[in-house]
PDB file of N, CA and C in Angstrom:
ATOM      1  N   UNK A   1       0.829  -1.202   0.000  1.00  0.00           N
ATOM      2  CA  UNK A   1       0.000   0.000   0.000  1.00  0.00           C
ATOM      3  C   UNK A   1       0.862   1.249   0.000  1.00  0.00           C
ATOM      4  N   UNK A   2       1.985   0.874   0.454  1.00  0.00           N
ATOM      5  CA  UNK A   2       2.555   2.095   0.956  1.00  0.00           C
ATOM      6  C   UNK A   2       3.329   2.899  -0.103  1.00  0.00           C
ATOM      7  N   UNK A   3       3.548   1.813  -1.315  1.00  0.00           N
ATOM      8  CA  UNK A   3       4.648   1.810  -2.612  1.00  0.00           C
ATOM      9  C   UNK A   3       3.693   2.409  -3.374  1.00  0.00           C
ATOM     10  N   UNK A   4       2.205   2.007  -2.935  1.00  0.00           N
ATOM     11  CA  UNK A   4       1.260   2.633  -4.343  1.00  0.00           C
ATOM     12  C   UNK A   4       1.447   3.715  -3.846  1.00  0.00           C
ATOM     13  N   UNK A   5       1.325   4.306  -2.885  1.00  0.00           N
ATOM     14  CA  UNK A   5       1.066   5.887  -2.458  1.00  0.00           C
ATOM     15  C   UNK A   5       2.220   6.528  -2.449  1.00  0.00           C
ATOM     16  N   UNK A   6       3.223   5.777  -2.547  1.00  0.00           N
ATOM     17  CA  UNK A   6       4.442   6.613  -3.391  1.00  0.00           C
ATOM     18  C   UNK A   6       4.687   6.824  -4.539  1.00  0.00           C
ATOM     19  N   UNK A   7       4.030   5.893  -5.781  1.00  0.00           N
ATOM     20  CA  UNK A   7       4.159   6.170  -7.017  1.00  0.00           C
ATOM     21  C   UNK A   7       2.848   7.275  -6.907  1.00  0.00           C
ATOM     22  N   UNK A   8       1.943   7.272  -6.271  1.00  0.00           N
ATOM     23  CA  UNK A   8       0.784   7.853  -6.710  1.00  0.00           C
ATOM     24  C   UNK A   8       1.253   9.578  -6.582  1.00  0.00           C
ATOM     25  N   UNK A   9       1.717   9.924  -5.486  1.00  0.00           N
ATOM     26  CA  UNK A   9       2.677  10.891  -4.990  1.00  0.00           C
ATOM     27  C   UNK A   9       3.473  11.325  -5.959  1.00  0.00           C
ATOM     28  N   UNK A  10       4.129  10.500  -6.828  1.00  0.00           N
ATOM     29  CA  UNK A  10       5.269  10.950  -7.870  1.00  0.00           C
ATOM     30  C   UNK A  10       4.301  11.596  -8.975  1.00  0.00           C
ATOM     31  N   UNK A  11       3.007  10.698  -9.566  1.00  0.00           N
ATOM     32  CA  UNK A  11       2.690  10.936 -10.463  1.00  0.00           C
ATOM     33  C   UNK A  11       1.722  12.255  -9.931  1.00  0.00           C
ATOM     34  N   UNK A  12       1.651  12.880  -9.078  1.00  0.00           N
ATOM     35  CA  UNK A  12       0.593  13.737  -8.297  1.00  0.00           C
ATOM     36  C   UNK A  12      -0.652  13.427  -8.852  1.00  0.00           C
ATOM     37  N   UNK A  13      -1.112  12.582  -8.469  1.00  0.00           N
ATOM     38  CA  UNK A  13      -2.285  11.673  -8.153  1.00  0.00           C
ATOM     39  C   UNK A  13      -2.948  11.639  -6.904  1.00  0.00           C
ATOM     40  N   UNK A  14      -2.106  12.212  -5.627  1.00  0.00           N
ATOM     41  CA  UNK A  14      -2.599  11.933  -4.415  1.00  0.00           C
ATOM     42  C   UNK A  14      -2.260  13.733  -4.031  1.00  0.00           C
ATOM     43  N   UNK A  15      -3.273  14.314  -3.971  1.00  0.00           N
ATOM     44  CA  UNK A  15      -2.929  16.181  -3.060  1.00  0.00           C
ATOM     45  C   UNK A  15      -2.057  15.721  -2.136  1.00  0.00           C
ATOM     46  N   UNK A  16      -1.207  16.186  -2.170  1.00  0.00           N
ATOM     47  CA  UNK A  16      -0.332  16.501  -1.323  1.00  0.00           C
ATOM     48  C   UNK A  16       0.040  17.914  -0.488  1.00  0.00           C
ATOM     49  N   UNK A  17       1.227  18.306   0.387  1.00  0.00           N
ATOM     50  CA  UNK A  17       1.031  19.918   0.173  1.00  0.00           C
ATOM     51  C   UNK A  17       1.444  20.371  -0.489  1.00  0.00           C
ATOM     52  N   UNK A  18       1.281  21.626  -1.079  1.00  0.00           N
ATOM     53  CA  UNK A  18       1.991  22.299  -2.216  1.00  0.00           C
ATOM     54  C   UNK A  18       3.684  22.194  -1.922  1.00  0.00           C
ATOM     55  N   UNK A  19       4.063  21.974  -3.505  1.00  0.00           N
ATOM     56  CA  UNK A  19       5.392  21.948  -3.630  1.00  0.00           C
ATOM     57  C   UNK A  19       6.389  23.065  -3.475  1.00  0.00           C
ATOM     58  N   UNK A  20       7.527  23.279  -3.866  1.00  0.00           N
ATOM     59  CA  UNK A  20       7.567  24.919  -3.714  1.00  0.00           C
ATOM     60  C   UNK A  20       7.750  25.780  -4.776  1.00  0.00           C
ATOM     61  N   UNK A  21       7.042  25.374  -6.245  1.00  0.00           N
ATOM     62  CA  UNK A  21       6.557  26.041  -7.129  1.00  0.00           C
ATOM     63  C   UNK A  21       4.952  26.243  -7.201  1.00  0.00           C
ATOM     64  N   UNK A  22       4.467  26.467  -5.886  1.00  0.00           N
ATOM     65  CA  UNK A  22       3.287  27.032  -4.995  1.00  0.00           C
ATOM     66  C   UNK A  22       3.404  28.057  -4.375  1.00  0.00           C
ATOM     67  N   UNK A  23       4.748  28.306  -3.670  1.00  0.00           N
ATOM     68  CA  UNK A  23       4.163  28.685  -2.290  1.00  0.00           C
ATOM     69  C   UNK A  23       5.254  30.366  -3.073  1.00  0.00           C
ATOM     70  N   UNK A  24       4.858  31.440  -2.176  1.00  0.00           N
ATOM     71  CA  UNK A  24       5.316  32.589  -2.248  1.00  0.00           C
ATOM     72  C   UNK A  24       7.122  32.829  -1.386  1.00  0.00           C
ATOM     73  N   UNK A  25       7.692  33.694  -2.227  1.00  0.00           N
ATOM     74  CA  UNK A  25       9.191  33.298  -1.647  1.00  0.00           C
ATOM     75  C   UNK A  25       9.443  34.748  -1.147  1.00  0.00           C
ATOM     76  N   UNK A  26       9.507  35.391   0.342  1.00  0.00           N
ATOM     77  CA  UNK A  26       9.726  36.616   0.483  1.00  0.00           C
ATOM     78  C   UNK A  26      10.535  37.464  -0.109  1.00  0.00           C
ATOM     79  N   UNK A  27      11.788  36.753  -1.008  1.00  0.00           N
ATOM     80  CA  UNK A  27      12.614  37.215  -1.559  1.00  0.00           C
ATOM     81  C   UNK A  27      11.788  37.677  -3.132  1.00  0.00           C
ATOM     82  N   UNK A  28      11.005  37.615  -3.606  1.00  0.00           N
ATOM     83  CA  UNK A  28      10.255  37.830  -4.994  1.00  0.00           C
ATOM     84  C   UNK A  28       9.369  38.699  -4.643  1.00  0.00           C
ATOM     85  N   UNK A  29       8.222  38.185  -3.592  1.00  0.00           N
ATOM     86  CA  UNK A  29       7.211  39.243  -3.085  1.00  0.00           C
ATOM     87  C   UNK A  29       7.221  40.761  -2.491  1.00  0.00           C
ATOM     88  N   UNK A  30       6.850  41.310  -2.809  1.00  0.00           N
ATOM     89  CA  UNK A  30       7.237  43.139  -2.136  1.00  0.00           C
ATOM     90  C   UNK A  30       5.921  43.797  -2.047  1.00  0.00           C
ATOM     91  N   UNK A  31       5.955  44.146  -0.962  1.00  0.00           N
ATOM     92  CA  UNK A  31       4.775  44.816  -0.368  1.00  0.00           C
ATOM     93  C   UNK A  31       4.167  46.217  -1.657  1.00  0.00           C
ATOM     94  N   UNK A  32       3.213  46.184  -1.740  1.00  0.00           N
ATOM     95  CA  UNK A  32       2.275  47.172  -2.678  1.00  0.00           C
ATOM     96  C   UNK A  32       2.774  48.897  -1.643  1.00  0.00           C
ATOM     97  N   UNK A  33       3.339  49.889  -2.141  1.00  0.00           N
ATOM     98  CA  UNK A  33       3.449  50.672  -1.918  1.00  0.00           C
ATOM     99  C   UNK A  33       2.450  52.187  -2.535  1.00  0.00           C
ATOM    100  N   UNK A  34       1.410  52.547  -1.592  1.00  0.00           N
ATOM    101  CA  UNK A  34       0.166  53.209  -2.401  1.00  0.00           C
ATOM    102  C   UNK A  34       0.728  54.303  -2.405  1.00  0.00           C
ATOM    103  N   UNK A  35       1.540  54.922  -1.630  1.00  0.00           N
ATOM    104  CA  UNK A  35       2.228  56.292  -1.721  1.00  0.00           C
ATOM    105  C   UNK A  35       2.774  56.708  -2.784  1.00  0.00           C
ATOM    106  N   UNK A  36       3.341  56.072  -3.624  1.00  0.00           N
ATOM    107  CA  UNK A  36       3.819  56.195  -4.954  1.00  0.00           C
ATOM    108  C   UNK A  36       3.401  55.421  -5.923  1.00  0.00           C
ATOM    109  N   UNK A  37       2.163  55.756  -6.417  1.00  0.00           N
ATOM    110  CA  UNK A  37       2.041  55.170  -7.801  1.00  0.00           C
ATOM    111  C   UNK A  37       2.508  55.073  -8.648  1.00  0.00           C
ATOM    112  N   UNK A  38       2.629  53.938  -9.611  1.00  0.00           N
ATOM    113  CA  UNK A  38       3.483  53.729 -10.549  1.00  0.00           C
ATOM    114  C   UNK A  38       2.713  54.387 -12.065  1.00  0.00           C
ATOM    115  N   UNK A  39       3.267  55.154 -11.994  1.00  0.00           N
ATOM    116  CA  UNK A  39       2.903  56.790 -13.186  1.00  0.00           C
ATOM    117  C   UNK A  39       2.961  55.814 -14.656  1.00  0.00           C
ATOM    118  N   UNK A  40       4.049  55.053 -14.721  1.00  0.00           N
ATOM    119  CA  UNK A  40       4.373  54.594 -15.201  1.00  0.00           C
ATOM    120  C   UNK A  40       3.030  53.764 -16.568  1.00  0.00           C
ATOM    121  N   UNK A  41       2.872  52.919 -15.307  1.00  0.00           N
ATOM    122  CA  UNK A  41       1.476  52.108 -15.562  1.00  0.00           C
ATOM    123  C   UNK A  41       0.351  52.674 -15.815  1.00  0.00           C
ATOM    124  N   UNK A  42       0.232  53.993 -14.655  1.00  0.00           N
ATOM    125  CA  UNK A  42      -0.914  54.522 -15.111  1.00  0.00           C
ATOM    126  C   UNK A  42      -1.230  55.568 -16.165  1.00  0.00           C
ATOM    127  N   UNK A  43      -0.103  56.100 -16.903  1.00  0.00           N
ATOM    128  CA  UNK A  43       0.093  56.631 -18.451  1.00  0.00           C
ATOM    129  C   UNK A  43      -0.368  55.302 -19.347  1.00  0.00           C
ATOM    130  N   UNK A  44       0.469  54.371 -19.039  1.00  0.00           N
ATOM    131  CA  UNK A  44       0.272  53.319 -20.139  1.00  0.00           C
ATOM    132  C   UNK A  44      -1.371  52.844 -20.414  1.00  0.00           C
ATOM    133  N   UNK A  45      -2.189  53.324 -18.851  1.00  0.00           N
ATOM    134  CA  UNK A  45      -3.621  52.423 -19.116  1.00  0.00           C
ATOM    135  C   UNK A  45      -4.382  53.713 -20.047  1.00  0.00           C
ATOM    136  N   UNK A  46      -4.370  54.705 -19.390  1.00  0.00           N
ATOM    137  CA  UNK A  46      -5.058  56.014 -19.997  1.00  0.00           C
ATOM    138  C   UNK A  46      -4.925  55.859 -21.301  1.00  0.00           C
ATOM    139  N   UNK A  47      -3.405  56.225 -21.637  1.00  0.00           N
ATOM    140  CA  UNK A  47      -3.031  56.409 -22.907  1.00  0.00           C
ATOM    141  C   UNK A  47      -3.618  55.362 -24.083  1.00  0.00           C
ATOM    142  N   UNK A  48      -3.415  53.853 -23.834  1.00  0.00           N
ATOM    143  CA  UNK A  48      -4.372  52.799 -24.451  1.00  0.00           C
ATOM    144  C   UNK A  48      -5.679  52.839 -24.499  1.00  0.00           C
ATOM    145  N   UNK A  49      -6.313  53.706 -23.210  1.00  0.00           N
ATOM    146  CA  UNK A  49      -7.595  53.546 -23.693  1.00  0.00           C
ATOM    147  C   UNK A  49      -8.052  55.112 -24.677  1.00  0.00           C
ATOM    148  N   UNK A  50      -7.173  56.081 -24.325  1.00  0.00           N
ATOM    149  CA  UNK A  50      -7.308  56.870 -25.314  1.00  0.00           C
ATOM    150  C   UNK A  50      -6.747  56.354 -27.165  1.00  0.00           C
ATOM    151  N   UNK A  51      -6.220  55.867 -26.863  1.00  0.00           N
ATOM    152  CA  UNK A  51      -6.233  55.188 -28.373  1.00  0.00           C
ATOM    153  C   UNK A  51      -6.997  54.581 -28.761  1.00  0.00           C
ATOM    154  N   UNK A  52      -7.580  53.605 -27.736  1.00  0.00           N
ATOM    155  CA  UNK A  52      -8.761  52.391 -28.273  1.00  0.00           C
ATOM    156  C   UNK A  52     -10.356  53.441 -28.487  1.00  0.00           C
ATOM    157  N   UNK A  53     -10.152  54.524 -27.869  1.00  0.00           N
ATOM    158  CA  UNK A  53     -11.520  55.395 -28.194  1.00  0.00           C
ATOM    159  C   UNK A  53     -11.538  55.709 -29.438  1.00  0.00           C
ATOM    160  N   UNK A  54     -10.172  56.259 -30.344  1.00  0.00           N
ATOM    161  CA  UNK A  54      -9.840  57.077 -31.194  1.00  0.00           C
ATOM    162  C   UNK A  54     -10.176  55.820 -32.237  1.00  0.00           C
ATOM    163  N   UNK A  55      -9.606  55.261 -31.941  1.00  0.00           N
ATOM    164  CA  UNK A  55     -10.010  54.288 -32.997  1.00  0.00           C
ATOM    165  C   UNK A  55     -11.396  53.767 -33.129  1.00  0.00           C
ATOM    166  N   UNK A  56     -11.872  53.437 -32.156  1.00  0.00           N
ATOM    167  CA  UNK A  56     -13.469  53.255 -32.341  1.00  0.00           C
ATOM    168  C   UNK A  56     -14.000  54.478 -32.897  1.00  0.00           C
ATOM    169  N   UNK A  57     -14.152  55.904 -32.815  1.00  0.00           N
ATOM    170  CA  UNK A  57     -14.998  56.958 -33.210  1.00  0.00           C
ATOM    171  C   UNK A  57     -14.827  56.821 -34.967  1.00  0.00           C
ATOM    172  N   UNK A  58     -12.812  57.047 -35.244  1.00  0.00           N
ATOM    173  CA  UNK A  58     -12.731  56.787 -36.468  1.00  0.00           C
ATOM    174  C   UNK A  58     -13.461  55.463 -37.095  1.00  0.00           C
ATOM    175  N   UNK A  59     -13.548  54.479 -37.037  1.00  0.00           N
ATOM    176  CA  UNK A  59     -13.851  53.048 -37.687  1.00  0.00           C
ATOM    177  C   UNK A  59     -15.844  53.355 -37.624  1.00  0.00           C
ATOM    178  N   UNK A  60     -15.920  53.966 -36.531  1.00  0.00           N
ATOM    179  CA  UNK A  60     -17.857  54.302 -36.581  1.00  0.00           C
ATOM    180  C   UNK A  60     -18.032  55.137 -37.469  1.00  0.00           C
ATOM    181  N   UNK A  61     -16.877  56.251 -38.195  1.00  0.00           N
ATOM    182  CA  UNK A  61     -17.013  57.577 -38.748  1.00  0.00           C
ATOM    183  C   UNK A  61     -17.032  56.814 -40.439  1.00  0.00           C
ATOM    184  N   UNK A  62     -16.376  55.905 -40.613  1.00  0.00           N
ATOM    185  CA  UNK A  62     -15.548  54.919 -41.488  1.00  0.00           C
ATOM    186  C   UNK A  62     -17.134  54.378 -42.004  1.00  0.00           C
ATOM    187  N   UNK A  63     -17.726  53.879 -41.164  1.00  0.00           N
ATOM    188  CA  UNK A  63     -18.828  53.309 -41.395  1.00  0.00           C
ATOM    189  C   UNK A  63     -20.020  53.688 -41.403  1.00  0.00           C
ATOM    190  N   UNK A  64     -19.971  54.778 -41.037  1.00  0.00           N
ATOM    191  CA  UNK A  64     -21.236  56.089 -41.525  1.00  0.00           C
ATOM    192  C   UNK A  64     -21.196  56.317 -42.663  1.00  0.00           C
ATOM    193  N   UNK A  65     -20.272  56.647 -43.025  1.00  0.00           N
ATOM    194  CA  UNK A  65     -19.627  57.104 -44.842  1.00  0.00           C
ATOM    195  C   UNK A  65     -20.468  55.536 -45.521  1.00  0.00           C
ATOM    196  N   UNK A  66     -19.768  54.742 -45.190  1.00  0.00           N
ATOM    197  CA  UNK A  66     -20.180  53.816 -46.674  1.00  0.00           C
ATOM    198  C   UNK A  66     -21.493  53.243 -45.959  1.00  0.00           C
ATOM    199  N   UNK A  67     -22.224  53.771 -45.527  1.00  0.00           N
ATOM    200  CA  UNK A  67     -23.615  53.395 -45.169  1.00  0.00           C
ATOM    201  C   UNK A  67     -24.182  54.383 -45.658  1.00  0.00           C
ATOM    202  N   UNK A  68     -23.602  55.555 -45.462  1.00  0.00           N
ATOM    203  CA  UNK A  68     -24.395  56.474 -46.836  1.00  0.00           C
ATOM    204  C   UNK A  68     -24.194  56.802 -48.437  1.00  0.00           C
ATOM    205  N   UNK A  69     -22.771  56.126 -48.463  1.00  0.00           N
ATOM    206  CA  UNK A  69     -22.502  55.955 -49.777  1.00  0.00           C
ATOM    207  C   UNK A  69     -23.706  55.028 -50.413  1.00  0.00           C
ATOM    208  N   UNK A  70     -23.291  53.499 -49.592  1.00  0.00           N
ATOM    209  CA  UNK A  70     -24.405  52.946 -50.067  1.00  0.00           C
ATOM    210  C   UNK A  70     -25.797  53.128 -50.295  1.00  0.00           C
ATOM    211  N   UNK A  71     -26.402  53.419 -49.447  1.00  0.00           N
ATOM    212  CA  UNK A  71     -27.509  54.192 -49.238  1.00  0.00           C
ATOM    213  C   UNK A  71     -28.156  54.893 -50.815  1.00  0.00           C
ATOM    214  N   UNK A  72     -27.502  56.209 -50.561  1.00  0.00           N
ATOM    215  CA  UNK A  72     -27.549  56.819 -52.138  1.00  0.00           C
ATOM    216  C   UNK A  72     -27.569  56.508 -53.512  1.00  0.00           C
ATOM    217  N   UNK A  73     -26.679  55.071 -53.444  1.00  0.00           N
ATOM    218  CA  UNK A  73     -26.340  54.340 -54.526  1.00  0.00           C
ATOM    219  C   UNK A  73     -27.161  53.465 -55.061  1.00  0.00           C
ATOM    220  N   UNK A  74     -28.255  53.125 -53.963  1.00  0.00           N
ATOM    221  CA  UNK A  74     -29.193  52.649 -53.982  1.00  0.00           C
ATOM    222  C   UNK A  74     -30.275  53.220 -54.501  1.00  0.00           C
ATOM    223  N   UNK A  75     -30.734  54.391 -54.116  1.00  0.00           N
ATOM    224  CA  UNK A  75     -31.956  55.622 -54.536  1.00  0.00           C
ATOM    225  C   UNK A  75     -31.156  56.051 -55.984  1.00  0.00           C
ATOM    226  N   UNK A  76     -30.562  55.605 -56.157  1.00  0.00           N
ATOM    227  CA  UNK A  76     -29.892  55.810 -57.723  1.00  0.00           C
ATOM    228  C   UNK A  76     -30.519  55.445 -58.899  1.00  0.00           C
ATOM    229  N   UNK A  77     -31.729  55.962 -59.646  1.00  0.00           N
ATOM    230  CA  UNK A  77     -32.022  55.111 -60.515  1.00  0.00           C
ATOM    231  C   UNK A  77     -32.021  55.795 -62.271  1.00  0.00           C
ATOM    232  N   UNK A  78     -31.097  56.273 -62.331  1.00  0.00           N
ATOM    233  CA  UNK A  78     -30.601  56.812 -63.525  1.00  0.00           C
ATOM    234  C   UNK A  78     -30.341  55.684 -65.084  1.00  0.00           C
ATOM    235  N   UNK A  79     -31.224  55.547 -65.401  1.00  0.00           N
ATOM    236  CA  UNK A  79     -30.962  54.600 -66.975  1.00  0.00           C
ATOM    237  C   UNK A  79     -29.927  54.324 -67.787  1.00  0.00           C
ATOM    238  N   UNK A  80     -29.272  56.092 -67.753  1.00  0.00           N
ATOM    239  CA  UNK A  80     -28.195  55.986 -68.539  1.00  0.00           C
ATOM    240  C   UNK A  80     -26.576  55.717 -68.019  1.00  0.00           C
ATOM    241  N   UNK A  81     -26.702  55.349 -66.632  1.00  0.00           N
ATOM    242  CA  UNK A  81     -25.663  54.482 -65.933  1.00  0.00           C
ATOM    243  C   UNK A  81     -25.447  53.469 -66.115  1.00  0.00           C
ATOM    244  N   UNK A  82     -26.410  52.831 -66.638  1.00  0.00           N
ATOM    245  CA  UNK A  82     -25.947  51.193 -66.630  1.00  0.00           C
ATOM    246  C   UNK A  82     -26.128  50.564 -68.134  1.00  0.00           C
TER     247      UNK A  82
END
């Protein structure tokens, strides 16, 4: 019994406790410091979402146009066009 629950163990088959590519290493972890925000990051989020706006208004503006292009092209009924 005891050999199965050692292979079972190898193959992690049986929970065990976490290994120590689980657990947190004080040397990696660093306390969140709110006093100084990282400007950094928070340019980078603004700034992306000011781009992702710009681009949505243009691509809606994009698609107004050929919805009225089309549109028109449609109420088009001139004989000597075609």
């Amino acid at each position: 019994m005891a050999a199965a629950l050692r292979v079972a163990k190898r193959l992690r088959l049986v929970a065990g406790t976490p290994g120590l590519d689980f657990t947190r290493s004080a040397f990696v972890a660093k306390k969140n410091t709110y006093d100084q925000p990282n400007w950094f990051g928070v340019g980078l989020a603004f700034s992306t979402t000011a781009a992702l706006w710009a681009l949505l208004f243009k691509q809606h503006n994009e698609d107004v146009m050929e919805y009225e292009r089309r549109k028109a092209e449609r109420q088009h009924k001139c004989t000597g066009c075609s």
